[in-house]
Protein backbone atom coordinates (compact mmCIF):
# COMPACT_ATOMS: atom_id res chain seq x y z
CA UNK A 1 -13.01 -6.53 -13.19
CA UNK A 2 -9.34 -5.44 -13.76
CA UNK A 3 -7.56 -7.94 -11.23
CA UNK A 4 -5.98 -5.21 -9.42
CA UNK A 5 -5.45 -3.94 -6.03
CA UNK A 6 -6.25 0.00 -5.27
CA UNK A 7 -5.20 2.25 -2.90
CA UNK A 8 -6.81 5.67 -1.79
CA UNK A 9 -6.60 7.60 1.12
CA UNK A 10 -9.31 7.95 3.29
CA UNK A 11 -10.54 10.99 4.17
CA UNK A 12 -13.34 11.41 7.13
CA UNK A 13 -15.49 13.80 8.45
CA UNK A 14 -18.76 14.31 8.41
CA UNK A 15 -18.75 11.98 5.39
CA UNK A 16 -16.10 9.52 4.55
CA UNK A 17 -14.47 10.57 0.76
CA UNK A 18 -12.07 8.06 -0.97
CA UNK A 19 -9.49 9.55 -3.16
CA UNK A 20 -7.70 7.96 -5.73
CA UNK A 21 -3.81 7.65 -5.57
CA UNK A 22 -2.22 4.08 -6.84
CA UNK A 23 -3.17 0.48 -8.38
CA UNK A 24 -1.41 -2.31 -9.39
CA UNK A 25 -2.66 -5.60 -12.12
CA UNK A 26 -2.73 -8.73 -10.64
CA UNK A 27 -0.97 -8.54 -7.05
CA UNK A 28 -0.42 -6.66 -3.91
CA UNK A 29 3.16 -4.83 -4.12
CA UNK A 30 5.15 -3.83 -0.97
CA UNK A 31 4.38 -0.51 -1.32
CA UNK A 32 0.39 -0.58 -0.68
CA UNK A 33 1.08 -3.04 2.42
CA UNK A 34 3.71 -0.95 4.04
CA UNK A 35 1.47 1.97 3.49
CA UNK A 36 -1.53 0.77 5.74
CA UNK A 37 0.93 -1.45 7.64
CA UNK A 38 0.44 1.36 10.67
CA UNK A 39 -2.82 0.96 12.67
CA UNK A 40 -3.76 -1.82 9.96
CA UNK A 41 -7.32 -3.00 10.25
CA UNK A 42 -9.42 -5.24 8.07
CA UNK A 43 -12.43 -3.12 6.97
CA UNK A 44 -15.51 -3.46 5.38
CA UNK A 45 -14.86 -2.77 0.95
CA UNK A 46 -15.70 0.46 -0.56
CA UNK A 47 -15.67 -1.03 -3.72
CA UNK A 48 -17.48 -4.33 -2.58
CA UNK A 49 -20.88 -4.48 -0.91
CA UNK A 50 -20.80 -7.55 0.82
CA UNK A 51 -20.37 -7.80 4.93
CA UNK A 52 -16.73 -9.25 5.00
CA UNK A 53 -14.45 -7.05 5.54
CA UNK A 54 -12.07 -7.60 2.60
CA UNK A 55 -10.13 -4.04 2.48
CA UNK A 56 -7.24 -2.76 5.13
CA UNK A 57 -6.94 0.20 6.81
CA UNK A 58 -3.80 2.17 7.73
CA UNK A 59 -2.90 5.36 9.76
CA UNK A 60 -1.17 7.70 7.05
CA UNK A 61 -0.04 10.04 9.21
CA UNK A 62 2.49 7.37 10.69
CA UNK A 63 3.10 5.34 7.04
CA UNK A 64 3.54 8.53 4.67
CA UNK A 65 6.30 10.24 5.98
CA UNK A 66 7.85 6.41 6.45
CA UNK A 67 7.50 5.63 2.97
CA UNK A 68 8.66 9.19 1.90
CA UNK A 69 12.07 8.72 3.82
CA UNK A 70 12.15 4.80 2.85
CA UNK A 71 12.32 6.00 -0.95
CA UNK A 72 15.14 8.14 0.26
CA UNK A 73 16.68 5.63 1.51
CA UNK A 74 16.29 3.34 -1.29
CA UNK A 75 17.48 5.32 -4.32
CA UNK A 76 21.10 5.51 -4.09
CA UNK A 77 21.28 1.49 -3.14
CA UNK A 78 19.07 0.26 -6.06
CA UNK A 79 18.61 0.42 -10.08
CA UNK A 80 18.94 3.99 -11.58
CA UNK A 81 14.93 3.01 -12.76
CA UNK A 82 13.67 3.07 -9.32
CA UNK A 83 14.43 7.14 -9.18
CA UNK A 84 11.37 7.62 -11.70
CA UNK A 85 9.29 5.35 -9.30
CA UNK A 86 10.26 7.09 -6.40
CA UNK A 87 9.61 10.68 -8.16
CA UNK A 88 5.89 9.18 -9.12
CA UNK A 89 4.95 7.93 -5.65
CA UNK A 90 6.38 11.08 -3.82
CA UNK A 91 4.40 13.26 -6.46
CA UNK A 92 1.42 11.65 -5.49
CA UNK A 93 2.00 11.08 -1.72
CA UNK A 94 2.53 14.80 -1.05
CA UNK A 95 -0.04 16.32 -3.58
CA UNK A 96 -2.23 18.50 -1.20
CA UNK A 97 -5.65 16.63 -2.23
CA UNK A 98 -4.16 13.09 -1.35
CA UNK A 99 -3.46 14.16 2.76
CA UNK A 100 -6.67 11.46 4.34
CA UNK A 101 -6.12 10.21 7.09
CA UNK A 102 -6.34 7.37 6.17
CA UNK A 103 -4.40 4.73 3.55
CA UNK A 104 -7.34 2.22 2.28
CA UNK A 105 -6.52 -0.71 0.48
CA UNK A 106 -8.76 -2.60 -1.91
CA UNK A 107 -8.13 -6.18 -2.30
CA UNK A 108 -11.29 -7.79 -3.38
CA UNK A 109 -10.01 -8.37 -7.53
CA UNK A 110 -7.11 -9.61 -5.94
CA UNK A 111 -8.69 -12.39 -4.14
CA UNK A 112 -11.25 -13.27 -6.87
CA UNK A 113 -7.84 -14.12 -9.07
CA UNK A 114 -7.22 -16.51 -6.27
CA UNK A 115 -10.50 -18.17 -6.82
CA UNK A 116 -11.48 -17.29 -3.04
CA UNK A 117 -14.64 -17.24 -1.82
CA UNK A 118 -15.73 -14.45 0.70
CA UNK A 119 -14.85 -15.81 3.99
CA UNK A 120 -11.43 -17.31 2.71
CA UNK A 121 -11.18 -13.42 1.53
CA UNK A 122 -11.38 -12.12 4.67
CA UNK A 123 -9.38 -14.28 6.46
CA UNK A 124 -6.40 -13.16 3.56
CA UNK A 125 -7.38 -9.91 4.63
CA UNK A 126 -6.61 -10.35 8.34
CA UNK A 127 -3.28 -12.39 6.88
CA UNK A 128 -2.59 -9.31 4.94
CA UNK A 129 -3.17 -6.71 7.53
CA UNK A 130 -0.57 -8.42 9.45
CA UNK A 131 1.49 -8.48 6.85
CA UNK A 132 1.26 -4.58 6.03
CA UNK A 133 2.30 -4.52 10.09
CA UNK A 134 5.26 -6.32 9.69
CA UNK A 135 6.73 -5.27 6.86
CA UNK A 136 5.99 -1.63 8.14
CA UNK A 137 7.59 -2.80 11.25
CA UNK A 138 10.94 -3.97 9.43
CA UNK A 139 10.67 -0.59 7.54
CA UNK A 140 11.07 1.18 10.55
CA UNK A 141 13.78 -0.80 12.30
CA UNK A 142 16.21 -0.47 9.22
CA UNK A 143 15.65 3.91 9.10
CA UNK A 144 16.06 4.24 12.34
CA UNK A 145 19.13 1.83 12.63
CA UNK A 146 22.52 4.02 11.31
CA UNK A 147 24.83 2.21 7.74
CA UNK A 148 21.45 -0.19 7.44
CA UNK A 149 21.29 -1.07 3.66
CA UNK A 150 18.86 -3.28 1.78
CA UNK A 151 20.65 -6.24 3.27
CA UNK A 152 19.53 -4.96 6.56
CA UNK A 153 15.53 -6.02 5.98
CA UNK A 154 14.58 -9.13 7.94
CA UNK A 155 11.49 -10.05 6.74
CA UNK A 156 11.43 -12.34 3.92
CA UNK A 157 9.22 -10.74 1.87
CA UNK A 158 11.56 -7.25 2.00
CA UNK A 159 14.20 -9.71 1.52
CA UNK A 160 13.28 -11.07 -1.78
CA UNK A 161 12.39 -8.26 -3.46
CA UNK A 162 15.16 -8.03 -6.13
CA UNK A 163 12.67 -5.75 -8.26
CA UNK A 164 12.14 -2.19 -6.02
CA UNK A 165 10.98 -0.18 -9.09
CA UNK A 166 8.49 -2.95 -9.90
CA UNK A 167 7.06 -3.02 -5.84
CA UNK A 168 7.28 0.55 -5.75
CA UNK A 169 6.70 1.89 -8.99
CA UNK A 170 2.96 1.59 -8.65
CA UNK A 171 0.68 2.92 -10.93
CA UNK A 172 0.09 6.32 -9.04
CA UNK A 173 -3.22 8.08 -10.13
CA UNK A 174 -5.83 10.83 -9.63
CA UNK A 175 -7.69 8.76 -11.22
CA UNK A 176 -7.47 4.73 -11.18
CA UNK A 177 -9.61 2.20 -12.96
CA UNK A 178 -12.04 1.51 -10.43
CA UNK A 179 -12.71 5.42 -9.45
CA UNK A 180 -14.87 5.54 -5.82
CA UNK A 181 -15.51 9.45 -6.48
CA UNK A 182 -17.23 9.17 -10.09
């Protein structure tokens, strides 16, 4: 195991495909929370065959554009590092063959650092997929409220971030460690 979280979009029809886009070592950074933090929903893993549903869910076509203007909005009020983050992710988030419907986040290696055991992991999961809703939630009060700046977030986890490049320079990927398409 690499002890990371994954994210891939989901994309359904008559089967369900997973494509790669982003991973991070050894946590779960704003960035993959806010972008299943629309519509979130614990699921069952793709990664993980047990019954516990120990992944999330989100509705990309409400959480991309969000993020897209958010790192918009962030780069002229933080670290001149955060503009090669923000290049990366929109890169990624807009590439043609990355559009699912879906955001679907992988915590499993996550929780396993934790030392949980599979119930305990899904009840993090349902923590977490309320988590992704209010952050995503805070996100959208501060675009859509006019001179808001980064001292404009009310949730304390947006609030302590003093970091953006690290939450949202993600390791963005066509292909990722744990690869669901190989």
């Amino acid at each position: 195991m690499a002890n990371r979280s994954y994210l891939y979009t989901r994309h359904t029809g008559d089967d369900v495909e997973y494509r790669d886009i982003a991973e991070w070592s050894h946590d779960v950074p704003a960035a993959h929370l806010i972008l299943v933090g629309s519509g979130s929903t614990p699921v069952q893993s793709a990664i993980w065959t047990v019954d516990e549903k120990i992944a999330i869910d989100g509705d990309a076509s409400q959480t991309r554009p969000t993020f897209l203007t958010l790192l918009d909005w962030l780069e002229p009020q933080v670290d001149k590092g955060f503009a090669r983050a923000a290049a990366e992710a929109r890169e990624y988030l807009n590439r043609p063959d990355r559009q699912g419907d879906k955001f679907h986040l992988e915590l499993g290696e996550i929780y396993e650092l934790d030392g949980l055991d599979l119930p305990d992991m899904e009840a993090a999961t349902t923590a977490n997929a309320q988590l992704a809703q209010e952050l995503y939630a805070d996100v959208k009060r501060v675009l859509e409220t006019a001179g808001s700046t980064i001292d404009t977030f009310r949730h304390p986890t947006l609030r302590a971030i003093n970091n953006w490049e690290e939450q949202f320079g993600c390791y963005f990927s066509h292909v990722l460690w744990f690869n669901l398409n190989s």
